[in-house]
Protein backbone atom coordinates (compact mmCIF):
# COMPACT_ATOMS: atom_id res chain seq x y z
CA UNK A 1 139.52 -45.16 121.13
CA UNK A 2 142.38 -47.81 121.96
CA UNK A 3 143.46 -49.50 118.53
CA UNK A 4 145.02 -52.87 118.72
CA UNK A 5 145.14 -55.64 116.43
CA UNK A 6 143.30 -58.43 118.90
CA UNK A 7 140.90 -57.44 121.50
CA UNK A 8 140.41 -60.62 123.83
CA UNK A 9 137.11 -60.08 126.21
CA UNK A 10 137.40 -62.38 129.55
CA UNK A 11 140.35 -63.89 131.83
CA UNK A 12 139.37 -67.04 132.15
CA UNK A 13 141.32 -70.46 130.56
CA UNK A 14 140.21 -69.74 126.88
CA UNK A 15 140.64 -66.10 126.90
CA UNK A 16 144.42 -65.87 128.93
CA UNK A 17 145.21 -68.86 125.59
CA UNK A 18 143.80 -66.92 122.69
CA UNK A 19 145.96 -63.90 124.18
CA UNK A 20 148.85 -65.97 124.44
CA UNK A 21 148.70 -67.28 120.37
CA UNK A 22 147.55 -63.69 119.60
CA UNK A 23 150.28 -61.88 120.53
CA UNK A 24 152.44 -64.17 118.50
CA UNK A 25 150.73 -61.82 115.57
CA UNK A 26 150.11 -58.56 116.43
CA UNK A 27 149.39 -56.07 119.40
CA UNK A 28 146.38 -58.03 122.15
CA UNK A 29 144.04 -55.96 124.33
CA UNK A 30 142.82 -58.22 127.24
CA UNK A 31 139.48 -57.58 128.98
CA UNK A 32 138.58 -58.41 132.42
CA UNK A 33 135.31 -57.49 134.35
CA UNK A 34 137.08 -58.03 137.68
CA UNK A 35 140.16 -59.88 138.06
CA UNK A 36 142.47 -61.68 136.50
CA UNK A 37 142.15 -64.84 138.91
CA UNK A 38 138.25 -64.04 138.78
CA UNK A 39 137.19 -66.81 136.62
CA UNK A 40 134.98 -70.44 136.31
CA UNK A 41 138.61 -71.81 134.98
CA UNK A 42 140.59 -70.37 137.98
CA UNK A 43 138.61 -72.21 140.60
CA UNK A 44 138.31 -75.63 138.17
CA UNK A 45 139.24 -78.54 140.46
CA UNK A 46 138.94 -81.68 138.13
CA UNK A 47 141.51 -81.42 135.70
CA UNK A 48 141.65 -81.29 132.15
CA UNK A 49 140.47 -84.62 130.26
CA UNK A 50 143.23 -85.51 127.06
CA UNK A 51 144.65 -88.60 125.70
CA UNK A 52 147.81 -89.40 127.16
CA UNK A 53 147.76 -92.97 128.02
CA UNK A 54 149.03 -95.49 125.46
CA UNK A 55 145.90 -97.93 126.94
CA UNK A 56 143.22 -95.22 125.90
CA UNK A 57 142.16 -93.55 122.67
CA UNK A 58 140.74 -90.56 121.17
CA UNK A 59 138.30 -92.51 119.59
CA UNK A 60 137.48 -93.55 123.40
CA UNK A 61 137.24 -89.90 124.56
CA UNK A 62 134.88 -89.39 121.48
CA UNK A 63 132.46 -92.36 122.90
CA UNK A 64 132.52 -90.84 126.23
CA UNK A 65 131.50 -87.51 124.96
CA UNK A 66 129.24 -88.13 122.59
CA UNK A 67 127.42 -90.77 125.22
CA UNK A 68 127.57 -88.05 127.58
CA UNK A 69 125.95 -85.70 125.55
CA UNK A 70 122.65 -87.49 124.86
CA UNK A 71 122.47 -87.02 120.79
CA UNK A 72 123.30 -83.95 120.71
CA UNK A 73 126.84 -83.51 120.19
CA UNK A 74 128.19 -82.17 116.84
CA UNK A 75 130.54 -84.72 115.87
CA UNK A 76 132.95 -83.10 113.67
CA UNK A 77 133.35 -80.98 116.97
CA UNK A 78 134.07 -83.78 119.19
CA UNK A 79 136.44 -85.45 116.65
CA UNK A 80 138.58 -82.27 116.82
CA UNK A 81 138.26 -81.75 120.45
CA UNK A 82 139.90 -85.55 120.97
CA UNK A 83 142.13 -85.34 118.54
CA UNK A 84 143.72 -81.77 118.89
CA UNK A 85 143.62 -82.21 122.29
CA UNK A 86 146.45 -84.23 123.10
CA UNK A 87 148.73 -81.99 121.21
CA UNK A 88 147.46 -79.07 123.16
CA UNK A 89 148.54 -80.74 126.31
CA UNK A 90 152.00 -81.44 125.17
CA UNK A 91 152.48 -78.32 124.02
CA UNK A 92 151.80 -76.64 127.47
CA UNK A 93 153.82 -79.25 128.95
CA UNK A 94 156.52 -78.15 126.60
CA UNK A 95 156.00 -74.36 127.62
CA UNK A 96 156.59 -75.01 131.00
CA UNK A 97 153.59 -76.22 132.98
CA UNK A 98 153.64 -79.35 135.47
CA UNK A 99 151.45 -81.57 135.55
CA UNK A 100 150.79 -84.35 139.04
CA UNK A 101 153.38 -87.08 137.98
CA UNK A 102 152.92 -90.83 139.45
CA UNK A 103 156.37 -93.19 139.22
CA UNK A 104 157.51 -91.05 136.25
CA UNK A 105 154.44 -90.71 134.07
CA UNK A 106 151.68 -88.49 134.07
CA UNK A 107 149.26 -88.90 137.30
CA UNK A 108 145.39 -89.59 135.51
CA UNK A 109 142.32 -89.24 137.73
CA UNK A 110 139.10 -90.72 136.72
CA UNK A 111 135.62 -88.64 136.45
CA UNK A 112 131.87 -89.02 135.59
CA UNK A 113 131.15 -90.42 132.42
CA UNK A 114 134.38 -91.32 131.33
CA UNK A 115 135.57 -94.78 130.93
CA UNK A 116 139.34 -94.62 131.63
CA UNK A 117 141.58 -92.78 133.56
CA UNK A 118 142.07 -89.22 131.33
CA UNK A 119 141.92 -86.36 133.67
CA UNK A 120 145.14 -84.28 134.10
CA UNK A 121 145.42 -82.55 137.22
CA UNK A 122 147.75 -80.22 138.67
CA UNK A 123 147.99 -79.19 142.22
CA UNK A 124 145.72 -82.44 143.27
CA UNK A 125 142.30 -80.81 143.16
CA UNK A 126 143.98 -76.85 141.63
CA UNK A 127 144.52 -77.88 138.17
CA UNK A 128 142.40 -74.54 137.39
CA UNK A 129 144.04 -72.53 139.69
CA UNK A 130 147.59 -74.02 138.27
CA UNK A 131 146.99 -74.21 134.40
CA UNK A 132 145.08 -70.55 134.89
CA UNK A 133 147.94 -69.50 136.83
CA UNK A 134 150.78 -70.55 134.41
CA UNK A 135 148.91 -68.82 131.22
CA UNK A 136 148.64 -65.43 133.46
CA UNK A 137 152.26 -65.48 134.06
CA UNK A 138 152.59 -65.93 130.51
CA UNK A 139 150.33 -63.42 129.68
CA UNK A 140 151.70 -60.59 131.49
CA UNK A 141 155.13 -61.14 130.63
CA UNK A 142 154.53 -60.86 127.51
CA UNK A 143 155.16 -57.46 126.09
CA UNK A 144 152.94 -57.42 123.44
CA UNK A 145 149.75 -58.24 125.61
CA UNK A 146 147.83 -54.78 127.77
CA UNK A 147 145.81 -56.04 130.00
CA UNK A 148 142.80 -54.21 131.67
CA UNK A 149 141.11 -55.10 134.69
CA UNK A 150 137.93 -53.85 136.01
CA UNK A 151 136.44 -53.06 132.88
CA UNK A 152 133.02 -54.81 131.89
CA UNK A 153 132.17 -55.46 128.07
CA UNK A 154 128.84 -53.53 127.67
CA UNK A 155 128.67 -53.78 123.84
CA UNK A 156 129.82 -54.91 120.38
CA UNK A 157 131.36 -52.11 117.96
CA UNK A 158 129.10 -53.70 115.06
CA UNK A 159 128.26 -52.59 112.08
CA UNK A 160 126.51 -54.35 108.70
CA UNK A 161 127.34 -57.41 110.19
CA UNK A 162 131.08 -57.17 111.18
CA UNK A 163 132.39 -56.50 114.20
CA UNK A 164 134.87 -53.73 115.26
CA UNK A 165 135.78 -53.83 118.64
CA UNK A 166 133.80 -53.25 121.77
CA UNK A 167 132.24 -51.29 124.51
CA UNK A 168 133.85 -51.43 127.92
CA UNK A 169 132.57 -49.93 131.01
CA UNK A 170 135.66 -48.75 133.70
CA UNK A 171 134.64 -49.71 137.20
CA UNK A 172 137.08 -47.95 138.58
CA UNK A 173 137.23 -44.32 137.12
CA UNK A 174 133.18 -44.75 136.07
CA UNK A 175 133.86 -43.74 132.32
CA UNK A 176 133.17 -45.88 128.99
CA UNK A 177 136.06 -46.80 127.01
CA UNK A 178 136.28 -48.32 123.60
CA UNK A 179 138.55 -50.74 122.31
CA UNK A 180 138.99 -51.14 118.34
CA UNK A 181 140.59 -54.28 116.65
CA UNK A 182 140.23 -56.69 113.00
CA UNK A 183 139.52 -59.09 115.30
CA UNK A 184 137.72 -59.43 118.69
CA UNK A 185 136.71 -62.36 120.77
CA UNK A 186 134.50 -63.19 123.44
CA UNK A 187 135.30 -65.42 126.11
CA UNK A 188 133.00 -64.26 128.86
CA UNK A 189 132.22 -67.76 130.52
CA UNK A 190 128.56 -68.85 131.49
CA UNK A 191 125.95 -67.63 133.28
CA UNK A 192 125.54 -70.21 136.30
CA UNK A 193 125.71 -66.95 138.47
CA UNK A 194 122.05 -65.90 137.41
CA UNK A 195 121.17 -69.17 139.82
CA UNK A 196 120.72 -68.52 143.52
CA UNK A 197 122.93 -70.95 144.59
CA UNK A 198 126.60 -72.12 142.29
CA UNK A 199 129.58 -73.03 142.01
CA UNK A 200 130.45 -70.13 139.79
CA UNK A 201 131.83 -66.72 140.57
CA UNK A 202 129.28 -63.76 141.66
CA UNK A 203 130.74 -61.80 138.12
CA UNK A 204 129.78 -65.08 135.94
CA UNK A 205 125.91 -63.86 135.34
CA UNK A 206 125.68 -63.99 131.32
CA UNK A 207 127.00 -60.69 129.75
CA UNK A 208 128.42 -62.74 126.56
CA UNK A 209 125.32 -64.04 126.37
CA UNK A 210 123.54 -60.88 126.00
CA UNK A 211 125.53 -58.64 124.43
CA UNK A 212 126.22 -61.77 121.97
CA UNK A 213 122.31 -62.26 121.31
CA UNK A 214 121.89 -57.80 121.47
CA UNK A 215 124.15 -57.68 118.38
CA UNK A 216 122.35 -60.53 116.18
CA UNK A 217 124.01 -63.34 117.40
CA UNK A 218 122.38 -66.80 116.85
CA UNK A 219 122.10 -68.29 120.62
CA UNK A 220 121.70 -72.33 121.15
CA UNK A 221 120.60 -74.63 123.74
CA UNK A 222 120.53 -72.19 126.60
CA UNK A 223 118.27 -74.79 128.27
CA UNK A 224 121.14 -77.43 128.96
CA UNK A 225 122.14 -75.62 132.62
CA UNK A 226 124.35 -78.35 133.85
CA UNK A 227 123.96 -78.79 137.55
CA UNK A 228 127.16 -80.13 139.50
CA UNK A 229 125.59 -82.70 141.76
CA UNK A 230 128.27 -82.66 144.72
CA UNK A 231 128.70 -78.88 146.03
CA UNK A 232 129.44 -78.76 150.05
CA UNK A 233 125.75 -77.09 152.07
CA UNK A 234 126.11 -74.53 153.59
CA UNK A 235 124.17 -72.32 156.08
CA UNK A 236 124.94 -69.25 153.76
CA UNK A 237 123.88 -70.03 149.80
CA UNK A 238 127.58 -70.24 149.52
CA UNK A 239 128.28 -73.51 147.55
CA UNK A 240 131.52 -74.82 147.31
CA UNK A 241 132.50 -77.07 144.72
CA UNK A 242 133.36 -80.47 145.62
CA UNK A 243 135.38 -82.07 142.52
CA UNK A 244 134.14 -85.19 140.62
CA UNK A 245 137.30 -86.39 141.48
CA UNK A 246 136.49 -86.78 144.65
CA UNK A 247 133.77 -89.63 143.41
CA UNK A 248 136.44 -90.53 141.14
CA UNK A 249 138.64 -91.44 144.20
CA UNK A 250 135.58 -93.92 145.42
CA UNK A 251 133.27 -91.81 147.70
CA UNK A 252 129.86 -92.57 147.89
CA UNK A 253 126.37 -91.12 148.13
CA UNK A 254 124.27 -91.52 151.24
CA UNK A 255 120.98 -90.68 151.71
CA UNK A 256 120.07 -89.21 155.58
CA UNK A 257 118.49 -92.83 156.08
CA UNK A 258 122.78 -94.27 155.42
CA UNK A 259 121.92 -95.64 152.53
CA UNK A 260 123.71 -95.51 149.06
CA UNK A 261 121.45 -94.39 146.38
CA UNK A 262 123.65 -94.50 143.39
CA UNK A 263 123.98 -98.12 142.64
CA UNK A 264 120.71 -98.71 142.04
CA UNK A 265 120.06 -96.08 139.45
CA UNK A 266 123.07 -96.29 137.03
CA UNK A 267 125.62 -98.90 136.04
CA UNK A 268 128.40 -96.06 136.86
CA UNK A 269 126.66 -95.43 140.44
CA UNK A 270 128.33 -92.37 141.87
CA UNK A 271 130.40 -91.57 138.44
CA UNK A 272 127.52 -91.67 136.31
CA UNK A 273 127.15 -88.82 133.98
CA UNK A 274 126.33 -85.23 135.73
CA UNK A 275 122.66 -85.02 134.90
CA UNK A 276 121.71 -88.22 136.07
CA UNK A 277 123.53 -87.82 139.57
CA UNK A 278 122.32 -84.05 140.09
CA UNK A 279 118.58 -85.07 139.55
CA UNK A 280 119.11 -88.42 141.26
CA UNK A 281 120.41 -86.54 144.62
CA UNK A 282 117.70 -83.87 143.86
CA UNK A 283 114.81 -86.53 143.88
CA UNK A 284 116.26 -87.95 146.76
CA UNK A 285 115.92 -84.51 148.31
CA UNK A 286 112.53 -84.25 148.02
CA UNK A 287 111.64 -87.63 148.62
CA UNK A 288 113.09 -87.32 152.00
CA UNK A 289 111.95 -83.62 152.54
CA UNK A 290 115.88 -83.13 152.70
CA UNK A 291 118.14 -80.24 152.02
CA UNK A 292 121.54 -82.24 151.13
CA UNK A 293 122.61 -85.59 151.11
CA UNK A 294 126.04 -87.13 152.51
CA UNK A 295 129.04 -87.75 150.23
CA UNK A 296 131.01 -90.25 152.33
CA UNK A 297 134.77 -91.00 152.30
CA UNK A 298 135.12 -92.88 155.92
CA UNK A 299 136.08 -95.80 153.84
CA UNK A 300 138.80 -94.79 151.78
CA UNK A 301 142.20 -93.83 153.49
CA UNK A 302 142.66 -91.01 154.43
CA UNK A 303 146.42 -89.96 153.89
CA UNK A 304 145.35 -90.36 150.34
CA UNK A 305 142.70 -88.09 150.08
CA UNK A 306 144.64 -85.75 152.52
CA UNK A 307 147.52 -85.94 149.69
CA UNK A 308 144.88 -85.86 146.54
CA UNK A 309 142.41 -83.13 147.58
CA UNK A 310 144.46 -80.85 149.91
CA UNK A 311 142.77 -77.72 148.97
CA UNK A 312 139.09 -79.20 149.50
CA UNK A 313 140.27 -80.70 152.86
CA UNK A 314 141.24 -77.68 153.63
CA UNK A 315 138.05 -75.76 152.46
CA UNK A 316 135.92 -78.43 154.73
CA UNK A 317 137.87 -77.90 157.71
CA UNK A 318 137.16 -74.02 157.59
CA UNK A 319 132.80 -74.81 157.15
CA UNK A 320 133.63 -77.66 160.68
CA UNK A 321 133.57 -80.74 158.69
CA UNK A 322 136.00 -83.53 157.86
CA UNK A 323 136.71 -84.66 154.02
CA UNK A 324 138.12 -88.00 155.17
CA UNK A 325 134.28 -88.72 156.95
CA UNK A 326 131.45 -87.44 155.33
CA UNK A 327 130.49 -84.09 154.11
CA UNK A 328 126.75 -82.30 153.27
CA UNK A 329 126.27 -81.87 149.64
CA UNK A 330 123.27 -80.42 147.71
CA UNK A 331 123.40 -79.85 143.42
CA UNK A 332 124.43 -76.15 142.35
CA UNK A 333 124.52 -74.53 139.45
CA UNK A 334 127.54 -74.92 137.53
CA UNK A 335 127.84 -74.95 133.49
CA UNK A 336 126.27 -73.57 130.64
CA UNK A 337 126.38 -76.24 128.07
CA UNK A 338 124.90 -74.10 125.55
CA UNK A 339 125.93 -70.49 124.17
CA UNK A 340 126.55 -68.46 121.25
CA UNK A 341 126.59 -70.69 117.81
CA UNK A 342 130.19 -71.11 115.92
CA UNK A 343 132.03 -73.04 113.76
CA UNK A 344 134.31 -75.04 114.57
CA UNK A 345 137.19 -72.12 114.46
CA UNK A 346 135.02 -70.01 116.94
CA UNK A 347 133.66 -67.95 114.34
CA UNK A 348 130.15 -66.48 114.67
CA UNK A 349 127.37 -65.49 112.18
CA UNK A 350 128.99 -62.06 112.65
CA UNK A 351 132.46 -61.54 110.98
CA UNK A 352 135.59 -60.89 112.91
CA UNK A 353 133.56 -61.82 116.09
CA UNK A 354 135.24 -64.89 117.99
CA UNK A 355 133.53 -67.05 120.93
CA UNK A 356 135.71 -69.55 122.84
CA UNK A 357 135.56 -70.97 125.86
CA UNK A 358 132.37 -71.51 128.35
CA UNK A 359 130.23 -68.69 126.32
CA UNK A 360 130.70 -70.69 123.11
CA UNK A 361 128.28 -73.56 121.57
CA UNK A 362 130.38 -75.24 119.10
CA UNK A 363 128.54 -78.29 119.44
CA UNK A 364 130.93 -80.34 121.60
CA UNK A 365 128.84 -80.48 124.86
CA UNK A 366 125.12 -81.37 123.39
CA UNK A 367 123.17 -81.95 125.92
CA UNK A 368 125.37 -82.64 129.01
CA UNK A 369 129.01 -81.32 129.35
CA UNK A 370 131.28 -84.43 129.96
CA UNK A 371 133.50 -83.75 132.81
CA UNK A 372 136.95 -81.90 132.43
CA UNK A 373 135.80 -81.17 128.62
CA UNK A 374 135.79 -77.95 129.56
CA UNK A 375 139.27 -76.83 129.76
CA UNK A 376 140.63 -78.80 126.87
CA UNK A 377 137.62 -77.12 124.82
CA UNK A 378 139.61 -73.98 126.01
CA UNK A 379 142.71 -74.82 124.44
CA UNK A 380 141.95 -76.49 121.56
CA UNK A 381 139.44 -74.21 120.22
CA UNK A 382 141.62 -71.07 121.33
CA UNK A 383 144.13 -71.80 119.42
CA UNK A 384 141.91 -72.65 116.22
CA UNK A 385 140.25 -69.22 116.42
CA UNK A 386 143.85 -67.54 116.58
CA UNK A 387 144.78 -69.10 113.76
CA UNK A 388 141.27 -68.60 111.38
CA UNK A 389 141.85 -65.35 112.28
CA UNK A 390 144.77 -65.23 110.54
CA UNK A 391 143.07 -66.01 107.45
CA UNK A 392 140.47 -63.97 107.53
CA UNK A 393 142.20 -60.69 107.09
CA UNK A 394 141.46 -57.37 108.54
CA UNK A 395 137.71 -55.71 109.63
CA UNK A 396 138.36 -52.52 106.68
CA UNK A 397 137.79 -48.90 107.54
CA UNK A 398 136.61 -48.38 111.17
CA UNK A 399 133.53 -46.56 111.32
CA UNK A 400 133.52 -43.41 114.04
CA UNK A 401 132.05 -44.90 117.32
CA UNK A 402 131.64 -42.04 120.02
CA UNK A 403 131.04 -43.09 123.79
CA UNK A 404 127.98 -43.29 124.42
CA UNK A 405 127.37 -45.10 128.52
CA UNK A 406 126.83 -43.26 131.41
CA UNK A 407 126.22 -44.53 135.33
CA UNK A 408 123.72 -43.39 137.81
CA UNK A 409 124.53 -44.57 140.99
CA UNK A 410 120.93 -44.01 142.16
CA UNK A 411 119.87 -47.20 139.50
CA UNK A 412 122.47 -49.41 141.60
CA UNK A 413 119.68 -50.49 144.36
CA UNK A 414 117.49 -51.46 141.91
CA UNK A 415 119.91 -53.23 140.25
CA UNK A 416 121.36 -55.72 142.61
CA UNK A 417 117.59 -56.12 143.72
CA UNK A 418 116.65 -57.33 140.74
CA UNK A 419 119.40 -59.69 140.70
CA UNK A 420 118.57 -61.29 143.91
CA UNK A 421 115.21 -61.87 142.50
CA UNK A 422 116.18 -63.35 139.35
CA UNK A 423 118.44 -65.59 141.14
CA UNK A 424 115.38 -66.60 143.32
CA UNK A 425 113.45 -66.91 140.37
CA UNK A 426 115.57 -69.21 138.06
CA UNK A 427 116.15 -71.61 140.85
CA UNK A 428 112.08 -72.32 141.68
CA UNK A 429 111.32 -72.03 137.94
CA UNK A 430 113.71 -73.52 135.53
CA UNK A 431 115.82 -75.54 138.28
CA UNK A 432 117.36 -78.82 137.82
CA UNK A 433 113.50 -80.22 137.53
CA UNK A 434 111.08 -78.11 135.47
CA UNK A 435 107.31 -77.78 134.26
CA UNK A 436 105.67 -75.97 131.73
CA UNK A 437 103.40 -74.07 134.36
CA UNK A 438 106.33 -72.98 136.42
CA UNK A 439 108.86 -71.73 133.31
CA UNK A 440 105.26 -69.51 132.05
CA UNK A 441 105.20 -68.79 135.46
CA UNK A 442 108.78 -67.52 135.47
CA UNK A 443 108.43 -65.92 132.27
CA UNK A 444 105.60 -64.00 133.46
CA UNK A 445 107.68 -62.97 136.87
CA UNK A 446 110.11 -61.57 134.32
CA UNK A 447 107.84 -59.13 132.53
CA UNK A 448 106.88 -57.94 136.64
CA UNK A 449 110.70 -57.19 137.30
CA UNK A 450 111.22 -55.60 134.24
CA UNK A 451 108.68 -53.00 135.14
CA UNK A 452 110.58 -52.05 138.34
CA UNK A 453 114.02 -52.48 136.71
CA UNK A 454 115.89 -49.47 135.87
CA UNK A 455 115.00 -47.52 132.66
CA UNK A 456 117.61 -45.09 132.23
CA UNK A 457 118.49 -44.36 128.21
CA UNK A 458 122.67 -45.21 127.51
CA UNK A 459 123.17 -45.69 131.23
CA UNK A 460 125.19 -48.77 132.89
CA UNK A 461 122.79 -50.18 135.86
CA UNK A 462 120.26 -50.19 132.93
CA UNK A 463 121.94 -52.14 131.00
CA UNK A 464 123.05 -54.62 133.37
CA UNK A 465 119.57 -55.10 134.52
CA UNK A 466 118.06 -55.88 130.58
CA UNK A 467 121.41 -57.89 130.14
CA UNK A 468 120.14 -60.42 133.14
CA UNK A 469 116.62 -60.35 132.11
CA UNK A 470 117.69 -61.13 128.50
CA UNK A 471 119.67 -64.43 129.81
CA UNK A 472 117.18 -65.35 132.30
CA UNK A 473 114.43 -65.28 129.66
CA UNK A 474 116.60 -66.94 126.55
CA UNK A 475 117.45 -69.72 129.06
CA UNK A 476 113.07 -70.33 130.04
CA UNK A 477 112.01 -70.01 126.55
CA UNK A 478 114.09 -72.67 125.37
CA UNK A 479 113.48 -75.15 128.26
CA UNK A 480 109.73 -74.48 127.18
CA UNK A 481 110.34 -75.24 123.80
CA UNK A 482 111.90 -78.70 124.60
CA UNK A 483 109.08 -81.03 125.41
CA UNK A 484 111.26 -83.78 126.51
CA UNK A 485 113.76 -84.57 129.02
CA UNK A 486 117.50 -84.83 127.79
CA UNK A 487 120.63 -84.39 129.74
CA UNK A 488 120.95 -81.15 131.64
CA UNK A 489 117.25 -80.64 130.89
CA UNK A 490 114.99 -82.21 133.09
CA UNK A 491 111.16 -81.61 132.53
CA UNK A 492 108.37 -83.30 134.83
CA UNK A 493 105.46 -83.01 132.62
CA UNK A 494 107.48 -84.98 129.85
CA UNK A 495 110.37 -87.19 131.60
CA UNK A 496 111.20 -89.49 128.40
CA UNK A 497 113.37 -88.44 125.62
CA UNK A 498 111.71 -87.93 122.10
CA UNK A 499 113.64 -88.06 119.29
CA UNK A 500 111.51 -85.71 117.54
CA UNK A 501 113.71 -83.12 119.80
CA UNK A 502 117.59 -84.58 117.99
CA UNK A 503 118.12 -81.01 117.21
CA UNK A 504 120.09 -77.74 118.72
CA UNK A 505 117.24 -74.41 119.42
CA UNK A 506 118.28 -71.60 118.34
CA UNK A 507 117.25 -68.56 119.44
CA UNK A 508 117.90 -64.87 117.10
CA UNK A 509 116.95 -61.32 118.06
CA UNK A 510 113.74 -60.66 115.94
CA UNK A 511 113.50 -63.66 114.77
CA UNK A 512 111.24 -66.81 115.94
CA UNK A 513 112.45 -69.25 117.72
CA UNK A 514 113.95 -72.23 115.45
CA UNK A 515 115.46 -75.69 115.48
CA UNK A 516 118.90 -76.77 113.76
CA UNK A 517 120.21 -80.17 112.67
CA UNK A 518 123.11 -81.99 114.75
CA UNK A 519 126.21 -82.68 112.46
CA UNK A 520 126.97 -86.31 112.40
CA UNK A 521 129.48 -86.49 109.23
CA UNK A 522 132.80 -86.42 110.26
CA UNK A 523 135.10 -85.04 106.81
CA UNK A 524 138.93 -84.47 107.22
């Protein structure tokens, strides 16, 4: 057993922060399944949306958010998010990190669903790669921060409803290790991976999520998968992600007939909110018997977009097509808006558990993620868990937890089989446009896999395999439960919103599936 007084599961933004603060208090553990540059936040092209303008306001950011988010946002959330925010910003700034400049002041790019120009960027179109970057130099410089790579979370130290520390599985030496803290936090990202086709990376398939939900976790709104409209086809089911920014800049959306699409649907046209342009470009898919539709930039110069989006030029070039004319693009999987329930200082229904980041629903998103909320969410919300944390003393005696995980490399087959059928099978049954006949459909595909999925007691291809099916089927059962369309949740049979449905689901191992109110009173 490794005994340290923060154990910090996950690499990306959100996790490299809380490590940072941590270590300010005692000795951190940080937990990576793969890399450290193997994370959602890493490859993050937008930016990172904060108040910095003297012409905008938090109170503007708030609209924009809560707008975006179709009723659903928790607002004390949001107000914190906007507010906080800012500081957040200045106090990277103030550590060392550089953000784009424009004559002198800070360089602010303009994205879906927001209403004045907020979005930091670094880098042009790398402000994930730059931000993530800058924390990971931080983080490993820092002597009272151990990080360990390669090693996959496979369960929660938790006993009568506190947590200890966790399970990690070594992928290189094959051998369970556990780590023990007083405090332990999950920031594991989303589970966009479990699609057939995203923007996420291959590692980014839901553990959090089950291992959260395994352990008694409450789990909300797993049915908001936000879809990011513009991702470059591909032959291969690659997708690369092609920033909002890049509408942000001006391009447009052309149908294969040359027409623009956007214009017509929403006041905002190509920068409406996510939702509406991923199932606006999806209709116009099928309408047209399509595979992709055309994001053109032939009319904006092109020394400018050279300049703003160097590394998606560059991307373009390599797949034989040319940013600065028109480019294939085709909706991908991209966000989980929902995720395992806190308060608004990360803390979950079990004590001395932490979620931040992606993997967290602490109401801010609702329904439909505004862009670039993201990474702020990371900061802000990192920061506050560090310092509740602080407050809440230590976990108490540590009970005696013996390894317990084996692997059988026989079970590995079966394993990434079942994953390419999953994928298969989220993407025709609880895509960006959904039915009740095709999630029961899915959810009765499930129970088949499960059959032929690997049933091996306390071994690790085992457990991955009940960790996907757990995510794939928390994610169906809620979009069944919604009988309405809202945001990131698109269903055929019942395409109007229904305010009988104002309300987060909430799903609880053993328990049935229930509804919770949204927070609207704001108390400082």
């Amino acid at each position: 057993m490794r005994h340290y007084d923060y154990i910090i599961a996950g690499s990306g933004l959100a996790g490299l922060y809380a490590a940072y603060h941590a270590a300010e208090h005692g000795k951190v553990a940080l937990v990576t399944k793969a890399g450290l540059t193997e994370s959602n936040s890493y490859f993050a092209q937008g930016g990172i949306a904060a108040v910095t303008d003297e012409h905008d306001a938090p109170a503007l950011h708030f609209e924009d958010t809560i707008t975006a988010g179709r009723g659903l946002c928790d607002y004390p959330a949001v107000d914190i998010l906007v507010n906080e925010g800012p500081q957040r910003i200045r106090e990277l700034i103030e550590a060392g990190m550089h953000f784009d400049m424009e004559d002198g002041s800070l360089a602010l790019g303009l994205e879906g669903g927001h209403h004045h120009k907020r979005i930091l960027h670094a880098g042009g179109d790398a402000t994930g790669r730059m931000v993530t970057s800058f924390m990971i130099s931080q983080v490993i410089n820092n002597p009272h921060i151990d990080v360990y790579e390669n090693r996959a979370v496979i369960g929660l130290l938790e006993a009568e409803g506190r947590c200890y520390g966790v399970r990690t599985w070594d992928l290189v030496n094959q051998e369970e290790d556990i780590f023990v803290a007083p405090h332990t936090f999950l920031t594991l990202g989303g589970t966009s991976a479990i699609y057939k086709r995203t923007t996420n990376p291959h590692t980014t398939i839901g553990d959090g999520i089950a291992l959260a939900y395994e352990a008694g976790c409450e789990i909300a709104d797993m049915e908001f998968i936000q879809f990011h409209p513009s991702a470059l086809y591909t032959q291969s089911e690659e997708a690369f992600l092609i920033s909002e920014a890049v509408r942000g800049e001006g391009a447009w959306l052309i149908n294969q007939q040359g027409e623009r699409f956007m214009p017509a649907i929403h006041e905002l046209a190509e920068l409406a909110p996510r939702d509406v342009v991923a199932q606006s470009i999806y209709r116009e898919m099928q309408k047209h018997g399509d595979e992709y539709v055309w994001l053109s930039l032939k009319h904006l110069d092109a020394g400018m977009i050279r300049r703003r989006f160097p590394n998606i030029y560059e991307k373009c070039r390599e797949y034989g097509y040319d940013l600065c004319d028109r480019i294939p693009v085709a909706p991908a999987a991209h966000y989980m808006v929902g995720g395992v329930r806190t308060d608004l200082n990360g803390q979950t229904n079990i004590r001395n558990l932490y979620i931040v980041g992606e993997l967290a629903s602490s109401g801010i998103m609702g329904a439909n993620r505004l862009a670039s909320n993201s990474l702020i969410e990371c900061l802000v919300f990192g920061k506050r868990a560090i310092e509740a944390s602080l407050a809440n003393g230590e976990a108490g005696d540590v009970p005696a937890f013996e390894p317990q995980y084996h692997a059988n490399l026989a079970n590995a087959p079966a394993y990434i089989r079942l994953k390419q059928d999953v994928a298969q099978l989220m993407t025709s049954h609880a895509g960006i446009v959904r039915r009740a006949e095709w999630l029961e459909e899915g959810l009765r595909k499930l129970k088949q896999l499960e059959k032929g999925a690997p049933r091996e007691k306390d071994e690790y291809y085992t457990l991955a395999s009940r960790n996907l099916l757990t995510v794939a089927r928390l994610i169906i059962q809620s979009a069944l439960y919604r009988q309405e369309s809202r945001g990131g949740h698109f269903r055929e049979d019942f395409p109007e919103s229904d305010d009988a449905y104002v309300c987060h689901i909430v799903q609880q191992k053993g328990k049935a599936i229930r509804t919770a109110p949204i927070k609207t009173n704001i108390t400082h």
